[in-house]
Protein backbone atom coordinates (compact mmCIF):
# COMPACT_ATOMS: atom_id res chain seq x y z
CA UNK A 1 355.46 19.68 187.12
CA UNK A 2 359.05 18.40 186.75
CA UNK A 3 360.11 19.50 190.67
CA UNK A 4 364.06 19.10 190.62
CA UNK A 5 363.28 22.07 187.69
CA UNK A 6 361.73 24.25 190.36
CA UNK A 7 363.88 23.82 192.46
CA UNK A 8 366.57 25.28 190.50
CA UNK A 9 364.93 28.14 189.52
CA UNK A 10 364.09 28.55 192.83
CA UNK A 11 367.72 28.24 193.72
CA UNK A 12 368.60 31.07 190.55
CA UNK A 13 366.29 33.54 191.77
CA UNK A 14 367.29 33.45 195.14
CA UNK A 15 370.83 34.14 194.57
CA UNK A 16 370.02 36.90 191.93
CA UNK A 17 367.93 38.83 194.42
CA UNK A 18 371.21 38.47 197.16
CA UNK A 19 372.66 41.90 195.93
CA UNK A 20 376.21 40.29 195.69
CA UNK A 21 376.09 38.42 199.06
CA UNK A 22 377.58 34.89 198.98
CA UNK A 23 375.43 32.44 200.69
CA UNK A 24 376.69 28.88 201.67
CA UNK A 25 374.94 25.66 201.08
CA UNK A 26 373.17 25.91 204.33
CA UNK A 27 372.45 29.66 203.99
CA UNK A 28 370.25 28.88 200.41
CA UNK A 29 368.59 25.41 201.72
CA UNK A 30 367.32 27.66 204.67
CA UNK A 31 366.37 30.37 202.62
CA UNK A 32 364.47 28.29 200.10
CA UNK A 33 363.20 24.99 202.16
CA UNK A 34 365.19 22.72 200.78
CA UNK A 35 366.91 19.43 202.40
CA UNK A 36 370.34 20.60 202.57
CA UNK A 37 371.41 17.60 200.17
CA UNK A 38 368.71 19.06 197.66
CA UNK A 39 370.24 22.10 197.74
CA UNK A 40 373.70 20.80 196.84
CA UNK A 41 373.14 18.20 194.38
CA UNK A 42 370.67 21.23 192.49
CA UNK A 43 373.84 23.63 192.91
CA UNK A 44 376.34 21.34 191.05
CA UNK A 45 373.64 21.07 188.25
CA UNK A 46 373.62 24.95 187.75
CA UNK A 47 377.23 25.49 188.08
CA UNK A 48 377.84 22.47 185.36
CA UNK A 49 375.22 24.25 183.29
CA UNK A 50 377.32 27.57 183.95
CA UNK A 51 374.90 29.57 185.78
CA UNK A 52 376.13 29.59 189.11
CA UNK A 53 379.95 29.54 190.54
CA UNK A 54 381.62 28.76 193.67
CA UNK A 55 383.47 31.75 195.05
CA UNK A 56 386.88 30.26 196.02
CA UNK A 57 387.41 32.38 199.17
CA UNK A 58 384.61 31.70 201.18
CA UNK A 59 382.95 28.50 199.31
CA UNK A 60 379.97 30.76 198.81
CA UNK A 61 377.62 30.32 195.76
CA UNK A 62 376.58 33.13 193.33
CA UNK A 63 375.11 33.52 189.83
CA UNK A 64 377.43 34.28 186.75
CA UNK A 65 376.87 36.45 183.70
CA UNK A 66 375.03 33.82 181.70
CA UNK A 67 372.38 34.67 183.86
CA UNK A 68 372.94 38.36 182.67
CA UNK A 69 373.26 37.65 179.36
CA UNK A 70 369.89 35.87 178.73
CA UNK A 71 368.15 38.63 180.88
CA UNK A 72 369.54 41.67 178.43
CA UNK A 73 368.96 39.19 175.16
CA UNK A 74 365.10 39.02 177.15
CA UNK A 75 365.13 43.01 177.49
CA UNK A 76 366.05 43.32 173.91
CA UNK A 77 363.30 41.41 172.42
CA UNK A 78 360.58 43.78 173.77
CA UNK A 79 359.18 46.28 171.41
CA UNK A 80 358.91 49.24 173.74
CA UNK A 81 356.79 51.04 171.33
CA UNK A 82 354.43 48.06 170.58
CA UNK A 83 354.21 47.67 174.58
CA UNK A 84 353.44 51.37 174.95
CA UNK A 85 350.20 51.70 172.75
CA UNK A 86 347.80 50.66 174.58
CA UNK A 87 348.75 52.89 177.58
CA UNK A 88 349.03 55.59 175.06
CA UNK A 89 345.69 55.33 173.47
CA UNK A 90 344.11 54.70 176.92
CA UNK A 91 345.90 58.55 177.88
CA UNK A 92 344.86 59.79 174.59
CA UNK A 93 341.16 58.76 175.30
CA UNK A 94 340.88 59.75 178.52
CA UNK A 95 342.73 63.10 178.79
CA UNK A 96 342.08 64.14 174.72
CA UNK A 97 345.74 65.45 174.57
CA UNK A 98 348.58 64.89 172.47
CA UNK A 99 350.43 61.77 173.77
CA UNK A 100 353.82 61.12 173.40
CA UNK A 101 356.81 58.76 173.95
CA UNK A 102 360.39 59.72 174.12
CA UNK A 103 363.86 58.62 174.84
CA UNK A 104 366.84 60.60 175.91
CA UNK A 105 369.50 61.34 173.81
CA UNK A 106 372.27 63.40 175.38
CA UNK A 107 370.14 66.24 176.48
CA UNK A 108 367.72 65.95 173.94
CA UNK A 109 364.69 64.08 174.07
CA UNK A 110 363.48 62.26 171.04
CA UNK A 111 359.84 61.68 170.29
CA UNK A 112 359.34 57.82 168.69
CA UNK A 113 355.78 57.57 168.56
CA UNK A 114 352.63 59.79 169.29
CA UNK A 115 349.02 60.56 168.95
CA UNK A 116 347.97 63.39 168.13
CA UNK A 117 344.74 65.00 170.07
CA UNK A 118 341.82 65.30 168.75
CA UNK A 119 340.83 68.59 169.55
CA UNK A 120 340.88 71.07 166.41
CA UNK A 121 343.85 73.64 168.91
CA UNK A 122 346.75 71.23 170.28
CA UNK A 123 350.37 70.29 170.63
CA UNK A 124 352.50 69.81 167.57
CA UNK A 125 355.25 67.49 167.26
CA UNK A 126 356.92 65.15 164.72
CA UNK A 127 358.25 61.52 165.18
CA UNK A 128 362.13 61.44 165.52
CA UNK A 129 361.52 65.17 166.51
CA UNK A 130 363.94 66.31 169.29
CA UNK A 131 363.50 68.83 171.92
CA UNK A 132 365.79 70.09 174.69
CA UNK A 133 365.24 67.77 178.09
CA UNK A 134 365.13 70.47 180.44
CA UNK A 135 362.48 72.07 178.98
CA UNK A 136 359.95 69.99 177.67
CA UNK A 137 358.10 67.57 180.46
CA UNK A 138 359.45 63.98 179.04
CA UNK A 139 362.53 65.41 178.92
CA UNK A 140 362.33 66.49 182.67
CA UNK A 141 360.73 63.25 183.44
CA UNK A 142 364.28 61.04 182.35
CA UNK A 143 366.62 63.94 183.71
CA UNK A 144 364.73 63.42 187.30
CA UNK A 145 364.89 59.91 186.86
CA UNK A 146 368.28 59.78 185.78
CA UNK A 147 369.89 61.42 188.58
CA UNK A 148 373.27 63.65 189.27
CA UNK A 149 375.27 61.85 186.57
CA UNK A 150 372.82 63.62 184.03
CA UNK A 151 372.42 67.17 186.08
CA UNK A 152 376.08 67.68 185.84
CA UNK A 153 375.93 67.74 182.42
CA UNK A 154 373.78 70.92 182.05
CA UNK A 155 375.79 73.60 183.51
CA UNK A 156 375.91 75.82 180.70
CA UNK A 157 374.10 74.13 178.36
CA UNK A 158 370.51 76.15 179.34
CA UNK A 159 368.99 78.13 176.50
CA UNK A 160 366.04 79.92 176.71
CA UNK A 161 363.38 79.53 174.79
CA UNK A 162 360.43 81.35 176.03
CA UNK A 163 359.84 83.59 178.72
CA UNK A 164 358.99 80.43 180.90
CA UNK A 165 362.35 78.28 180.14
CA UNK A 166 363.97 77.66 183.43
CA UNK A 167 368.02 78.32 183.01
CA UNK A 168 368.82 78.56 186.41
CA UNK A 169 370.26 75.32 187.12
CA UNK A 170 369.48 75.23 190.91
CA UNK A 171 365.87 76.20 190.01
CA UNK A 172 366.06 73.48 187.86
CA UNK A 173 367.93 71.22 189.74
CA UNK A 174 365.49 71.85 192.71
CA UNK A 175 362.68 71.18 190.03
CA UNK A 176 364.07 68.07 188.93
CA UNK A 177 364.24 66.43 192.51
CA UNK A 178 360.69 67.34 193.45
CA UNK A 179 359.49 65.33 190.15
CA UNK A 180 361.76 62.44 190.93
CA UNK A 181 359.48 62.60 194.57
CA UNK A 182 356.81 62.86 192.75
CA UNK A 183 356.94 60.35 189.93
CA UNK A 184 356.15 63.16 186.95
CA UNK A 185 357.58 66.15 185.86
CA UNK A 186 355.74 69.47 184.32
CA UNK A 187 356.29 71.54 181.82
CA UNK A 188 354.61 74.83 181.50
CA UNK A 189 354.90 76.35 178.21
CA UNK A 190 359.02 76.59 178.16
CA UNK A 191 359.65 74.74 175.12
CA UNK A 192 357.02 76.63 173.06
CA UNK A 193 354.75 79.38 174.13
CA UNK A 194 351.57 78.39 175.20
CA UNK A 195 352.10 74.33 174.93
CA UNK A 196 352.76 72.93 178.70
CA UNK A 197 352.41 69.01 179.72
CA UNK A 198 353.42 66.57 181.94
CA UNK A 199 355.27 63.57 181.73
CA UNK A 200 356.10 60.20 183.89
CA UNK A 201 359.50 58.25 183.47
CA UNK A 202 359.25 54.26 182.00
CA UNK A 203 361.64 51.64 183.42
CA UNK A 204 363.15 48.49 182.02
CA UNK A 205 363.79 45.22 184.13
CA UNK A 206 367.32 46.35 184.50
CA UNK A 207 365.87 48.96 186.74
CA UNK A 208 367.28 51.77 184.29
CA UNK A 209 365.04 54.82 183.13
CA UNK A 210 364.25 53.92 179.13
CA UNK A 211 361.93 56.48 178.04
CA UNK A 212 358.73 58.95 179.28
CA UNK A 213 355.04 58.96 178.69
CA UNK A 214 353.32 62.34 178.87
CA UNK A 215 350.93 64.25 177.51
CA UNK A 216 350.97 67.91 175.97
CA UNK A 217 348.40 70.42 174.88
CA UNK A 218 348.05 74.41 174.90
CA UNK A 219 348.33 75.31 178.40
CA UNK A 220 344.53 77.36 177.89
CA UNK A 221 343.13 73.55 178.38
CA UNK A 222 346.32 71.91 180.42
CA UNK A 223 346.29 74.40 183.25
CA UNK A 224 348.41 73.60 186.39
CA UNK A 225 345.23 72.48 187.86
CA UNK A 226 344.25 70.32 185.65
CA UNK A 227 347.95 68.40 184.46
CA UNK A 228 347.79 67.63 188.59
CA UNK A 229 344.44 65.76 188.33
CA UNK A 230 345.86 64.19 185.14
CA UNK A 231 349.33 62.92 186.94
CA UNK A 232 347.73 60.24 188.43
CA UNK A 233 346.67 58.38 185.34
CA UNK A 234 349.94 59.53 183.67
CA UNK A 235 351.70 57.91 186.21
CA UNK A 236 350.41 54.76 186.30
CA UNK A 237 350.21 54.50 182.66
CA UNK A 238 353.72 54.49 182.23
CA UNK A 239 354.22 52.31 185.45
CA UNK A 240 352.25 50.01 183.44
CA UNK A 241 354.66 50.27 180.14
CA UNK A 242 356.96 49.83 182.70
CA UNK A 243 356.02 46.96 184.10
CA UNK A 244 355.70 45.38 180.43
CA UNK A 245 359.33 46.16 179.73
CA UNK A 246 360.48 43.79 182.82
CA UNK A 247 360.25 46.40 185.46
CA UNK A 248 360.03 45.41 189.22
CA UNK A 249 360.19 48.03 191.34
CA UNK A 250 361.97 47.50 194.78
């Protein structure tokens, strides 16, 4: 193995991983066991190749944005759907629900790939088929995940849709921040009567909510009881996808 090349990569993930600190020349040899001379001749090699700079204030050292840049060219280049299948069919299998995978858009969710159940009764839905966030469980899944920016965007924008469709917003907001404590949000028949499911959000490497895995079916088979002993596996499946888009949780 060519060693001066660990070293440097060494040296670049250690200062990416330094939340916008600074360290000095003695800080980083310390940090990553190198002879302080290793550690500055290996520094002027990354900042000639333009991936580190010197902070002029403090004579600190700290990654630039080529860095970024090949990172987000990396993210790009992963097929999210192609990444997803195998989780999916393993949900599919297992649980013999409707699986699906959807973005956000606005506060719509957007379903770009699914497979359908098996079962002769189940959950109907359409690729590139949108549904309102709030009230379908992938949607809930990204809004949870996605924080107060996206909550303060729903104020009145709640529509019912059933009986079940939850358009109180602190309901909802109080909803929203249990399934971010959870990991996976439910929904129980408030998109369409009688179709519930539950859904888990997936993460890219940026740390940035993408998309949600979940499963859906006629709440007669997906009863409360069992979407809970389901969440588990939901879960990790789409910590999986997750973790296959670049995802490293903190």
């Amino acid at each position: 193995m060519d060693k001066t090349l660990l070293k440097g990569l060494s040296l670049l993930e250690e200062l990416a991983q330094l939340d916008g600190a600074h360290p000095t020349i003695e800080q980083l040899a310390e940090r990553v066991g190198l002879t302080r001379s290793n550690t500055h001749r290996t520094l002027q090699t990354l900042v000639h190749a333009g991936f580190v700079e010197r902070d002029p204030v403090n004579g600190g050292y700290c990654t630039t944005m080529k860095l970024f840049a090949l990172g987000v060219r990396q993210i790009n280049r992963l097929d999210l759907r192609k990444i997803a299948q195998p989780q999916m069919a393993m949900l599919a299998r297992q649980s013999g629900e409707t699986v699906h995978l959807s973005v956000l858009d606005n506060l719509d969710v957007i379903y770009i790939d699914k497979i359908d159940s098996v079962q002769p009764i189940h959950a109907y839905s359409i690729v590139g088929g949108r549904a309102p966030a709030y009230a379908v469980a992938t949607g809930k899944a990204l809004l949870a995940a996605e924080g107060d920016a996206c909550l303060a965007r729903l104020p009145g924008q709640l529509k019912s849709y059933t009986s079940s469709t939850v358009t109180d917003l602190a309901v909802l907001e109080k909803e929203l921040k249990k399934a971010a404590k959870n990991g996976y949000a439910i929904n129980r028949g408030e998109w369409r009567n009688g179709v519930g499911g539950l859904a888990s959000p997936v993460f890219n490497g940026l740390q940035r909510p993408i998309a949600a895995l979940g499963i859906s079916g006629p709440t007669e088979r997906l009863t409360l009881a069992r979407m809970r002993e389901l969440a588990p596996m939901v879960v990790e499946a789409a910590r999986q996808v997750s973790q296959g888009m670049g995802y490293q949780p903190a």
